[in-house]
PDB file of N, CA and C in Angstrom:
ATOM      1  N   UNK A   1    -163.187 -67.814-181.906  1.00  0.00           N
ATOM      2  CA  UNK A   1    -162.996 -67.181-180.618  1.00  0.00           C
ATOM      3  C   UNK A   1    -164.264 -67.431-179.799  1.00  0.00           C
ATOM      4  N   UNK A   2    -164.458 -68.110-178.273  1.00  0.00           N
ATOM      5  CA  UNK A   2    -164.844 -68.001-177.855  1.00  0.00           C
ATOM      6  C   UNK A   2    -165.519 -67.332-176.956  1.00  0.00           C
ATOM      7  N   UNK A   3    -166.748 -67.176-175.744  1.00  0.00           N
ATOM      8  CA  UNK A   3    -166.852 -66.213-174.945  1.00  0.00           C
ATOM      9  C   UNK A   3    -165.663 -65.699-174.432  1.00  0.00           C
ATOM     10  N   UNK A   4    -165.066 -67.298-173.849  1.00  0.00           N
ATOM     11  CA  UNK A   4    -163.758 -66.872-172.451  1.00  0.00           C
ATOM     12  C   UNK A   4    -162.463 -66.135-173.127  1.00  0.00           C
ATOM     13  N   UNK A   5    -162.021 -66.883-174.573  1.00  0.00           N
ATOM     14  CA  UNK A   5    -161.006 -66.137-174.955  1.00  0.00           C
ATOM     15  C   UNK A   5    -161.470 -64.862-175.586  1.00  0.00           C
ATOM     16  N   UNK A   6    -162.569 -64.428-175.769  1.00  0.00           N
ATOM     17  CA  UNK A   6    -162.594 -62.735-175.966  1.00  0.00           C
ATOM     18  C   UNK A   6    -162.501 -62.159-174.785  1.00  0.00           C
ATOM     19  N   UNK A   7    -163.054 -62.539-173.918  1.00  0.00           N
ATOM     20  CA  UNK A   7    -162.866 -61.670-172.471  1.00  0.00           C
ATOM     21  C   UNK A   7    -161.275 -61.396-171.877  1.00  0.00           C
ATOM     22  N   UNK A   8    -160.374 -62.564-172.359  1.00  0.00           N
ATOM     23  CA  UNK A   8    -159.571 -62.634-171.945  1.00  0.00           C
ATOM     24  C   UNK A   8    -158.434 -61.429-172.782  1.00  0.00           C
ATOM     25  N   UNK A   9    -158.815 -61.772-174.085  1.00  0.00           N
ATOM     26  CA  UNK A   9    -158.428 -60.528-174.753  1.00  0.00           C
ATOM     27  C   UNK A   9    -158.184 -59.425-174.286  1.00  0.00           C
ATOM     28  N   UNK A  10    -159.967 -59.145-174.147  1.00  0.00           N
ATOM     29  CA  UNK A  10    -160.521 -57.503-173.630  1.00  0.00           C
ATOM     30  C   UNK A  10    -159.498 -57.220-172.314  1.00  0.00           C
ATOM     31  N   UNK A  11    -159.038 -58.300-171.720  1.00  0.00           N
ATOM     32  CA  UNK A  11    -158.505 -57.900-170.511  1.00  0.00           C
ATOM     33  C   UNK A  11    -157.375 -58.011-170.503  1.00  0.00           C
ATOM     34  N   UNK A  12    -156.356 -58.526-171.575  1.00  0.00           N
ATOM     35  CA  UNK A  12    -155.434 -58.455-171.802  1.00  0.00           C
ATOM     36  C   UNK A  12    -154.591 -56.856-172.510  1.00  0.00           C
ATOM     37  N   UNK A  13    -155.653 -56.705-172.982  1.00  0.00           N
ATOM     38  CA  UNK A  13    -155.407 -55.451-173.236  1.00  0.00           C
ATOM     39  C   UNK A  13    -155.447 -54.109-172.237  1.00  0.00           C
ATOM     40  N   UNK A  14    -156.018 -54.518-171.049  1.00  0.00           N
ATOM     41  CA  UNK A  14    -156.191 -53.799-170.490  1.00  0.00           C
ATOM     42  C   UNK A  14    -157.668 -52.447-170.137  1.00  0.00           C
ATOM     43  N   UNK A  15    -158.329 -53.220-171.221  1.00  0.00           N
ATOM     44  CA  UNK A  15    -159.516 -52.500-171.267  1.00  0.00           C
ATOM     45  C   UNK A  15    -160.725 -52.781-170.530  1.00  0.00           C
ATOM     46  N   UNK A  16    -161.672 -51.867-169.921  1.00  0.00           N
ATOM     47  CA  UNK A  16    -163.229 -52.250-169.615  1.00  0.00           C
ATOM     48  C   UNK A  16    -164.111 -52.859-170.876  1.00  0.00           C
ATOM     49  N   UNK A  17    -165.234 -52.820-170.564  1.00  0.00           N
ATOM     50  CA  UNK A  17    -165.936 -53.411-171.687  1.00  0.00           C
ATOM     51  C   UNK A  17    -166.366 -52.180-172.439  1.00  0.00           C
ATOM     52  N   UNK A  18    -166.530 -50.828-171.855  1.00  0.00           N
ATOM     53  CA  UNK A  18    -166.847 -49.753-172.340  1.00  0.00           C
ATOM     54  C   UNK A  18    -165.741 -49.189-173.376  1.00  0.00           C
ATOM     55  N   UNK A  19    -164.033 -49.255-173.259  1.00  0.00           N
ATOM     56  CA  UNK A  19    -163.494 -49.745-173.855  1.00  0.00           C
ATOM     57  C   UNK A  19    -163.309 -50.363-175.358  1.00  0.00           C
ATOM     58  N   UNK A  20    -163.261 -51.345-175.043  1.00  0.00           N
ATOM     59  CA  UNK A  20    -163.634 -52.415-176.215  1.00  0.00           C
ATOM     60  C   UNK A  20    -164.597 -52.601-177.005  1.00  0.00           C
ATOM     61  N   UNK A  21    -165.795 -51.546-176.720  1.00  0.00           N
ATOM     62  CA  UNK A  21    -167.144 -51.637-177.597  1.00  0.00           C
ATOM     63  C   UNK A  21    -166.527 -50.564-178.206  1.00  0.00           C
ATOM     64  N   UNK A  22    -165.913 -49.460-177.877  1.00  0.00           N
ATOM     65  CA  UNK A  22    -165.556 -47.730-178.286  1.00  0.00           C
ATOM     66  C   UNK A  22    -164.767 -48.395-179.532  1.00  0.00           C
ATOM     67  N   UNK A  23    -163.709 -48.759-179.518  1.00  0.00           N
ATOM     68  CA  UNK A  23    -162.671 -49.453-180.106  1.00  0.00           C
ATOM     69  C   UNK A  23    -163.223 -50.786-181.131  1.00  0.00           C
ATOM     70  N   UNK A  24    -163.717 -51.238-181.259  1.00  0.00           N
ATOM     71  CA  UNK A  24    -164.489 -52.470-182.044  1.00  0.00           C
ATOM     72  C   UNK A  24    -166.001 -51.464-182.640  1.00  0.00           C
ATOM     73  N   UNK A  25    -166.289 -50.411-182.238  1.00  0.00           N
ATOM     74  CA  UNK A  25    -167.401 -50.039-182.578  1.00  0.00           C
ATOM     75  C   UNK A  25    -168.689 -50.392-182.687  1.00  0.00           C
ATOM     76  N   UNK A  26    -168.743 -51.009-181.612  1.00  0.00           N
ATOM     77  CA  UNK A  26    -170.103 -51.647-181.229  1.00  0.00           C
ATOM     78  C   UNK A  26    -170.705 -51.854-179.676  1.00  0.00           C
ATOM     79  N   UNK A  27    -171.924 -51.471-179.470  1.00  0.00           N
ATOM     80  CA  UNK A  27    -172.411 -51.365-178.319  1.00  0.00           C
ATOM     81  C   UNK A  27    -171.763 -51.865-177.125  1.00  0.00           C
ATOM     82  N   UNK A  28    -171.917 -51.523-175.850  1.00  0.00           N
ATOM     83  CA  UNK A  28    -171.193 -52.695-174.316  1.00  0.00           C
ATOM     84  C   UNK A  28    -172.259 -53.491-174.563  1.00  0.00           C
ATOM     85  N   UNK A  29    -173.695 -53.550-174.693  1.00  0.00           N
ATOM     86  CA  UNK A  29    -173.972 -54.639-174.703  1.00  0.00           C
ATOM     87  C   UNK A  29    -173.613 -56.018-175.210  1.00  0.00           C
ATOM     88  N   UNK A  30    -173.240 -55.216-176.326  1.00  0.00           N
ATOM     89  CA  UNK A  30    -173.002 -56.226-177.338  1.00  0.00           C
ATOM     90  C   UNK A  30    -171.548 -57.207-176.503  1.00  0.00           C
ATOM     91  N   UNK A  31    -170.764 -56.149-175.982  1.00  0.00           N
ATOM     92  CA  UNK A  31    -169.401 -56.933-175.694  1.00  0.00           C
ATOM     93  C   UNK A  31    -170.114 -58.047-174.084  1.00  0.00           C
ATOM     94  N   UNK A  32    -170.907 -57.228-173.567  1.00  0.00           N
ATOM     95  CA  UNK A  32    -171.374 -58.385-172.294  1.00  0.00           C
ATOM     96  C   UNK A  32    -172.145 -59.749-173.095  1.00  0.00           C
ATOM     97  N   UNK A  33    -172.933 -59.292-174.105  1.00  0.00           N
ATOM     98  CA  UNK A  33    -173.478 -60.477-174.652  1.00  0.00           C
ATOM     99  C   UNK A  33    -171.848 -61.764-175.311  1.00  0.00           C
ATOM    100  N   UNK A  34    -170.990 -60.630-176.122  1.00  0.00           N
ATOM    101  CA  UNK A  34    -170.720 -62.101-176.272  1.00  0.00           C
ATOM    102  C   UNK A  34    -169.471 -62.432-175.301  1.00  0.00           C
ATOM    103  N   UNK A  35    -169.361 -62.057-174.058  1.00  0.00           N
ATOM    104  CA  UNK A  35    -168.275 -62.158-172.827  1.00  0.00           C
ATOM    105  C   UNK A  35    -169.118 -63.270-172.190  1.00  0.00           C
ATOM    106  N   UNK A  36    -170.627 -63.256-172.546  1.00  0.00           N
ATOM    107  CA  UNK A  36    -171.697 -64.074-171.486  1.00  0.00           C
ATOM    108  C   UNK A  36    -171.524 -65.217-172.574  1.00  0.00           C
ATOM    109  N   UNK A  37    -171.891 -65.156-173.990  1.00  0.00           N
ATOM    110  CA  UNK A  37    -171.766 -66.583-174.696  1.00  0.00           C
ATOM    111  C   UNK A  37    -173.264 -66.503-174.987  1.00  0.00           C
ATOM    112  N   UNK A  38    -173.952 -65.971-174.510  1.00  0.00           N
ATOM    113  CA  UNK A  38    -175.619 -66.630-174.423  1.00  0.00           C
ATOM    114  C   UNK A  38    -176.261 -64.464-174.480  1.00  0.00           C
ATOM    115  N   UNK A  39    -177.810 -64.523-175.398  1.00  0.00           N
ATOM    116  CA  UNK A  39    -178.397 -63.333-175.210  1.00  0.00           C
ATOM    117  C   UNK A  39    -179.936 -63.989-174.757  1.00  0.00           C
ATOM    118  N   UNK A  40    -180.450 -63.778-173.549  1.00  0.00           N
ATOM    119  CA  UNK A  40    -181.371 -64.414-173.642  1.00  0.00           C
ATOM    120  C   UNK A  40    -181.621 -65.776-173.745  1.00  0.00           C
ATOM    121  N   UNK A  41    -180.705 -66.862-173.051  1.00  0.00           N
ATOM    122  CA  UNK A  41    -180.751 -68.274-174.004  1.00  0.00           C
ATOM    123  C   UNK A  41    -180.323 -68.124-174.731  1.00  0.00           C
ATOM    124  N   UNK A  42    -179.905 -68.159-175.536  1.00  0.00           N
ATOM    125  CA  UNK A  42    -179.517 -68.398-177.015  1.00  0.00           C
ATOM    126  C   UNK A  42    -178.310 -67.958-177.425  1.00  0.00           C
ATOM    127  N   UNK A  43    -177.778 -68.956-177.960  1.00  0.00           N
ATOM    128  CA  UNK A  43    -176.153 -68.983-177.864  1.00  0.00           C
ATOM    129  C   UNK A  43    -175.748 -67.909-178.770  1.00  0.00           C
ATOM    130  N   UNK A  44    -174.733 -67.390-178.025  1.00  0.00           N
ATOM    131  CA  UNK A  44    -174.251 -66.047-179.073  1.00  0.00           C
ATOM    132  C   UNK A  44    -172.724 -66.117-179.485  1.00  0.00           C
ATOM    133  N   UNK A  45    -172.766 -66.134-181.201  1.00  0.00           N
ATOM    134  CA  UNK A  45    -171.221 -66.396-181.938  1.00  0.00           C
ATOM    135  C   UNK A  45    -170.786 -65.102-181.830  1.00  0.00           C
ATOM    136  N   UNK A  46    -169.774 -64.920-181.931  1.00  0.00           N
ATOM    137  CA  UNK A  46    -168.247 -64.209-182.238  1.00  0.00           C
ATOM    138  C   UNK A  46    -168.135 -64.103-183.627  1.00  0.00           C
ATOM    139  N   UNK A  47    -168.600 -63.149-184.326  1.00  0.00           N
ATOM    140  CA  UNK A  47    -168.129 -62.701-185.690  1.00  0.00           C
ATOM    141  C   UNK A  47    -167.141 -62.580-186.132  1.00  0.00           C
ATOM    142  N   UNK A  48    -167.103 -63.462-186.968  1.00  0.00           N
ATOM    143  CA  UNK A  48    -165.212 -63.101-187.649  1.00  0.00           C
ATOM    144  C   UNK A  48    -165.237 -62.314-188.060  1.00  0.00           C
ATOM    145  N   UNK A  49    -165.318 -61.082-188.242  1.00  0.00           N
ATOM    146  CA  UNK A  49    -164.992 -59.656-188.285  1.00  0.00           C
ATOM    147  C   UNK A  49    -164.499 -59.428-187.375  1.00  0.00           C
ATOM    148  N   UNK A  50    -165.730 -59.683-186.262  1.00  0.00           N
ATOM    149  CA  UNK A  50    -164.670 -58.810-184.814  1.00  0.00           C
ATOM    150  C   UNK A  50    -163.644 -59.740-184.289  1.00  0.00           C
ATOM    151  N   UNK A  51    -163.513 -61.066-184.783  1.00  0.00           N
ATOM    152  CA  UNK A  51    -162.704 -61.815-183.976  1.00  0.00           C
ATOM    153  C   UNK A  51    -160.857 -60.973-185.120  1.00  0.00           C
ATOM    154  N   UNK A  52    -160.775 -60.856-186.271  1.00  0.00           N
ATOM    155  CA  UNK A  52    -160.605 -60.349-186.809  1.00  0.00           C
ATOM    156  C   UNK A  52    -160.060 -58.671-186.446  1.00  0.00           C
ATOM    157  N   UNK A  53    -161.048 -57.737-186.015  1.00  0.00           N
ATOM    158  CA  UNK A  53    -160.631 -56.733-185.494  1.00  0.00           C
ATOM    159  C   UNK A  53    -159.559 -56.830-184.455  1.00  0.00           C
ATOM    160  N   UNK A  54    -160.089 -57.841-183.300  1.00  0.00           N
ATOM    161  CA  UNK A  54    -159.481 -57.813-182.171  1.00  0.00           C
ATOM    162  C   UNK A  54    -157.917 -58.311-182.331  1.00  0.00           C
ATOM    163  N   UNK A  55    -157.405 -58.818-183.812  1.00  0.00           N
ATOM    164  CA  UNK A  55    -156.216 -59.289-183.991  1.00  0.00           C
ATOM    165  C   UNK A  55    -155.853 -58.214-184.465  1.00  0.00           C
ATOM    166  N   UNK A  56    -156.557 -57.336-184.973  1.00  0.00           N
ATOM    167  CA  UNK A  56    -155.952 -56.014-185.769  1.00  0.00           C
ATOM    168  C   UNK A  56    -155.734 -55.304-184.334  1.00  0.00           C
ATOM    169  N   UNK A  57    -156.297 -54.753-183.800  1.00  0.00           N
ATOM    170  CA  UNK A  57    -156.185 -54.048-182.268  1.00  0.00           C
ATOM    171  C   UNK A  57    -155.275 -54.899-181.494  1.00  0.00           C
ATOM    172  N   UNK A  58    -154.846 -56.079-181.586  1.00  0.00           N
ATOM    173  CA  UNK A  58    -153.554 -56.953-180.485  1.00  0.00           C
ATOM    174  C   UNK A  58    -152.734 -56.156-181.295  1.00  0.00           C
ATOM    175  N   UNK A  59    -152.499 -55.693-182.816  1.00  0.00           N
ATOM    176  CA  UNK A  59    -151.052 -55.512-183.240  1.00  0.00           C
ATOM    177  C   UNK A  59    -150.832 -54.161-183.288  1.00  0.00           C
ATOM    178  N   UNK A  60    -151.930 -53.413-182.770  1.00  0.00           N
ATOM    179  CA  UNK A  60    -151.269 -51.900-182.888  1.00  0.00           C
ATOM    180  C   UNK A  60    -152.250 -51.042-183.481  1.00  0.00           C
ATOM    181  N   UNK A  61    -153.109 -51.958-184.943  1.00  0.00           N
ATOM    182  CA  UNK A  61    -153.408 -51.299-186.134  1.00  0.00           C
ATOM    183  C   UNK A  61    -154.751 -50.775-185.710  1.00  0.00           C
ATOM    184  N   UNK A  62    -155.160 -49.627-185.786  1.00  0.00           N
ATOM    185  CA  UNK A  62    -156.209 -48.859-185.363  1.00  0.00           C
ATOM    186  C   UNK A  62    -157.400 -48.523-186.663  1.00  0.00           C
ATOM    187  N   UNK A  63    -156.419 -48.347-187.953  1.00  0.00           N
ATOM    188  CA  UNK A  63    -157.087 -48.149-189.163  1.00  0.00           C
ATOM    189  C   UNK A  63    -156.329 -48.899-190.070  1.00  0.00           C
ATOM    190  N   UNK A  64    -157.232 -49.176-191.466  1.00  0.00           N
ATOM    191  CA  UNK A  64    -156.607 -50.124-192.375  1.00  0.00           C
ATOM    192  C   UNK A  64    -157.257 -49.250-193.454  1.00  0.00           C
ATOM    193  N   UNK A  65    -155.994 -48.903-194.219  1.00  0.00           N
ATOM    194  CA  UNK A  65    -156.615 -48.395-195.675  1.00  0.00           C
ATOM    195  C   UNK A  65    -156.818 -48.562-196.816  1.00  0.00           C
ATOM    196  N   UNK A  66    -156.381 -49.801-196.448  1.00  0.00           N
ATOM    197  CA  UNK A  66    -156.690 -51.142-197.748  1.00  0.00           C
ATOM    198  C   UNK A  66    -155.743 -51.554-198.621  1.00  0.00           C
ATOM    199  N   UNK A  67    -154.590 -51.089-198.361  1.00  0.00           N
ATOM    200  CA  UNK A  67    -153.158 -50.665-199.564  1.00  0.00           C
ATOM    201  C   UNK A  67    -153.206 -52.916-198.796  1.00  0.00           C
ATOM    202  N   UNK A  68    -151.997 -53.739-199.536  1.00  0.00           N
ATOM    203  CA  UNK A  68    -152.064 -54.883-199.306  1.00  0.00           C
ATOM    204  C   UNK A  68    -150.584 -54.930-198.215  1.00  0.00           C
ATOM    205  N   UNK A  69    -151.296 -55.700-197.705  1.00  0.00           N
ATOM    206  CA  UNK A  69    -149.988 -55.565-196.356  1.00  0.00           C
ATOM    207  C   UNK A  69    -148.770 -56.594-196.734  1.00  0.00           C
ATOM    208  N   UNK A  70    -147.701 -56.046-196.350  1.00  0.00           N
ATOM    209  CA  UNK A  70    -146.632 -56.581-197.010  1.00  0.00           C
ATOM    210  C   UNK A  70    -145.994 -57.797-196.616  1.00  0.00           C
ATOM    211  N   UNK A  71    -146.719 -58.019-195.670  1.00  0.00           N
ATOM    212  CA  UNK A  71    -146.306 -59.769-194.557  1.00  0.00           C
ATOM    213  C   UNK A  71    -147.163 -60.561-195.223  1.00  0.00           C
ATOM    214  N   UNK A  72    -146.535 -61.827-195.312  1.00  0.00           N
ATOM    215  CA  UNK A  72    -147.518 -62.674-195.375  1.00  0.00           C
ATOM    216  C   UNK A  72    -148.336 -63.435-194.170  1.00  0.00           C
ATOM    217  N   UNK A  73    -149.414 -63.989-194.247  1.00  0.00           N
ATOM    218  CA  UNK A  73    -150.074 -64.453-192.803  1.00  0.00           C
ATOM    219  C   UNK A  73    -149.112 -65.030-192.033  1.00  0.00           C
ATOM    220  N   UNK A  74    -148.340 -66.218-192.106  1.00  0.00           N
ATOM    221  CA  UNK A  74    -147.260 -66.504-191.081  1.00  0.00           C
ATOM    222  C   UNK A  74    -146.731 -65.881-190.610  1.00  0.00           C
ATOM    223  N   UNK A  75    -146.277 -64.705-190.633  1.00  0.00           N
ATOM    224  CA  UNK A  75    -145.608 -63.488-190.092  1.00  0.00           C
ATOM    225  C   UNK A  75    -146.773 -62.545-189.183  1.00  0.00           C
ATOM    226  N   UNK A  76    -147.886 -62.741-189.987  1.00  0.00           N
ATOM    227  CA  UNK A  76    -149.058 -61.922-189.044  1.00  0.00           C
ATOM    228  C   UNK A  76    -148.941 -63.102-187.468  1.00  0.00           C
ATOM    229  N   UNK A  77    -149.263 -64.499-187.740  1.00  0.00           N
ATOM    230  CA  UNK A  77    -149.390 -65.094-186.741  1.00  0.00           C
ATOM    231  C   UNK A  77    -148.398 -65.777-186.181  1.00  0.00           C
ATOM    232  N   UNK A  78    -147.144 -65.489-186.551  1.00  0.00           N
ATOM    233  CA  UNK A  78    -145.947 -66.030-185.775  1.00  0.00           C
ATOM    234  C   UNK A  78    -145.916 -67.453-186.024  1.00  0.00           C
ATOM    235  N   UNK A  79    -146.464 -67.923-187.035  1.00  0.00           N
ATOM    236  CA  UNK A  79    -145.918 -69.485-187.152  1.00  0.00           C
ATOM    237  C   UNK A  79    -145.601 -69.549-188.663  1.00  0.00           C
ATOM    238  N   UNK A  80    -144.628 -70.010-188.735  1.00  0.00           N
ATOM    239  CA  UNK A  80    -143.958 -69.902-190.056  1.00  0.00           C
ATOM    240  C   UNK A  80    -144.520 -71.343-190.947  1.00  0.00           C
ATOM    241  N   UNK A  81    -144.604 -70.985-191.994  1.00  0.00           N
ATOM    242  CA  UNK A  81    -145.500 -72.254-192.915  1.00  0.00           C
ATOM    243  C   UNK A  81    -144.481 -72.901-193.924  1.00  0.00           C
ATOM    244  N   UNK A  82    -144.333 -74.323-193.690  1.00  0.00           N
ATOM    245  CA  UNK A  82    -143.501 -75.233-194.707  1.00  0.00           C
ATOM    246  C   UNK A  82    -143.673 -74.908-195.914  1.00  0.00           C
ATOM    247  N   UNK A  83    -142.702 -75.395-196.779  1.00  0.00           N
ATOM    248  CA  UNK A  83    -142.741 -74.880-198.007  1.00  0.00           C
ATOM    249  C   UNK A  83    -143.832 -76.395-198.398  1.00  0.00           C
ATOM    250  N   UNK A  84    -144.305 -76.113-199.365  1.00  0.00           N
ATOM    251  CA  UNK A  84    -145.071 -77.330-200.073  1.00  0.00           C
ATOM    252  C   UNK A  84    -144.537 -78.515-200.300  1.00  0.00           C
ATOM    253  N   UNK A  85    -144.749 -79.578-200.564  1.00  0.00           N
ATOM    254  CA  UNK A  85    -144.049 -80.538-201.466  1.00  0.00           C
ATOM    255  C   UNK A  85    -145.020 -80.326-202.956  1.00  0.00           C
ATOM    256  N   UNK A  86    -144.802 -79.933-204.078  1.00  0.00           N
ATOM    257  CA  UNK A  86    -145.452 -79.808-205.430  1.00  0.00           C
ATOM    258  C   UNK A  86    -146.179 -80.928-205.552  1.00  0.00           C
ATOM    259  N   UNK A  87    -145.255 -82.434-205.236  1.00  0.00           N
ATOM    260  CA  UNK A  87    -146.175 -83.527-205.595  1.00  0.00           C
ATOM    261  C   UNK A  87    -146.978 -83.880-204.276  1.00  0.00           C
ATOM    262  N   UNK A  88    -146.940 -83.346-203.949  1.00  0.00           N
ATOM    263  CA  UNK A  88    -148.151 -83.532-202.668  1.00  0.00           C
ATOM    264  C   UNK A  88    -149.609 -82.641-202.806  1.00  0.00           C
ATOM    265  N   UNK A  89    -149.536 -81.614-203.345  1.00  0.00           N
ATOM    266  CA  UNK A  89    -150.345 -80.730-203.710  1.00  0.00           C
ATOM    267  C   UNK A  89    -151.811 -81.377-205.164  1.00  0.00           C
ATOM    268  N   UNK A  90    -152.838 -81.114-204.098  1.00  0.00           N
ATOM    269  CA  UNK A  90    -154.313 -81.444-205.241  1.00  0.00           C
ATOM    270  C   UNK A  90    -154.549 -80.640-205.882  1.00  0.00           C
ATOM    271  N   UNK A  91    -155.119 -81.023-207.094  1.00  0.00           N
ATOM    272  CA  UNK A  91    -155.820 -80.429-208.004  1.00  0.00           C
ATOM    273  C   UNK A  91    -156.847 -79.731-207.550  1.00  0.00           C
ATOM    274  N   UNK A  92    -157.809 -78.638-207.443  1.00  0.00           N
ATOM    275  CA  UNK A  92    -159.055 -78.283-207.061  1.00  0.00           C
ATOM    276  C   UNK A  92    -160.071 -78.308-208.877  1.00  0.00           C
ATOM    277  N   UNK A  93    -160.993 -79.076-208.715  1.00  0.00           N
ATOM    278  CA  UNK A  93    -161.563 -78.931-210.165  1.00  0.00           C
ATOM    279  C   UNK A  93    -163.173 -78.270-209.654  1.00  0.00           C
TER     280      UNK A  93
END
C-alpha cells in the first residue's frame, strides 16, 4: 500500500485523519506521515500490519479474537484461486 492508496482508503471510508489514527490506533501524525510518503525526507513505508488492519476495517471487523476464520483468503479478497495442477507443483527442500 502506498501513500496515495492509503489516503484513498482513509477517504473512502469516510473518515478524517483523526479518525483513522483512533481506529488503527496510532497517532494523526503518524497517518499524515504516511498520507505524505516522506517524514522529514525520508521515505516512509506502510506496515503490513496496518496495511492489514485497514483490510480488516474495509470488512466491518473491528476486533479479532483469534478463533481461525472460516473463509479462505480468496473469499477474503474476492478472487477465486485455480485449483492446482499436482504435476505442476515444486518440491520445496
Amino acid at each position: 500500500m502506498d501513500s496515495e492508496s492509503f489516503r484513498d482508503w482513509r477517504r473512502s471510508m469516510g473518515w478524517k485523519q483523526k479518525d483513522a489514527a483512533d481506529r488503527l490506533g496510532l497517532k494523526k501524525r503518524v497517518i499524515q506521515y504516511y498520507e505524505k510518503g516522506d517524514r522529514d525526507g525520508k521515505r516512509v513505508e506502510i506496515p503490513l500490519t496496518v496495511e492489514l488492519a485497514c483490510l480488516a476495517l474495509s470488512m466491518g471487523v473491528r476486533h479479532y479474537d483469534g478463533r481461525p476464520l472460516p473463509r479462505s483468503a480468496a473469499d477474503l479478497t474476492g478472487r477465486a484461486r485455480p485449483a492446482a495442477d499436482p504435476s505442476t507443483i515444486a518440491s520445496i527442500d
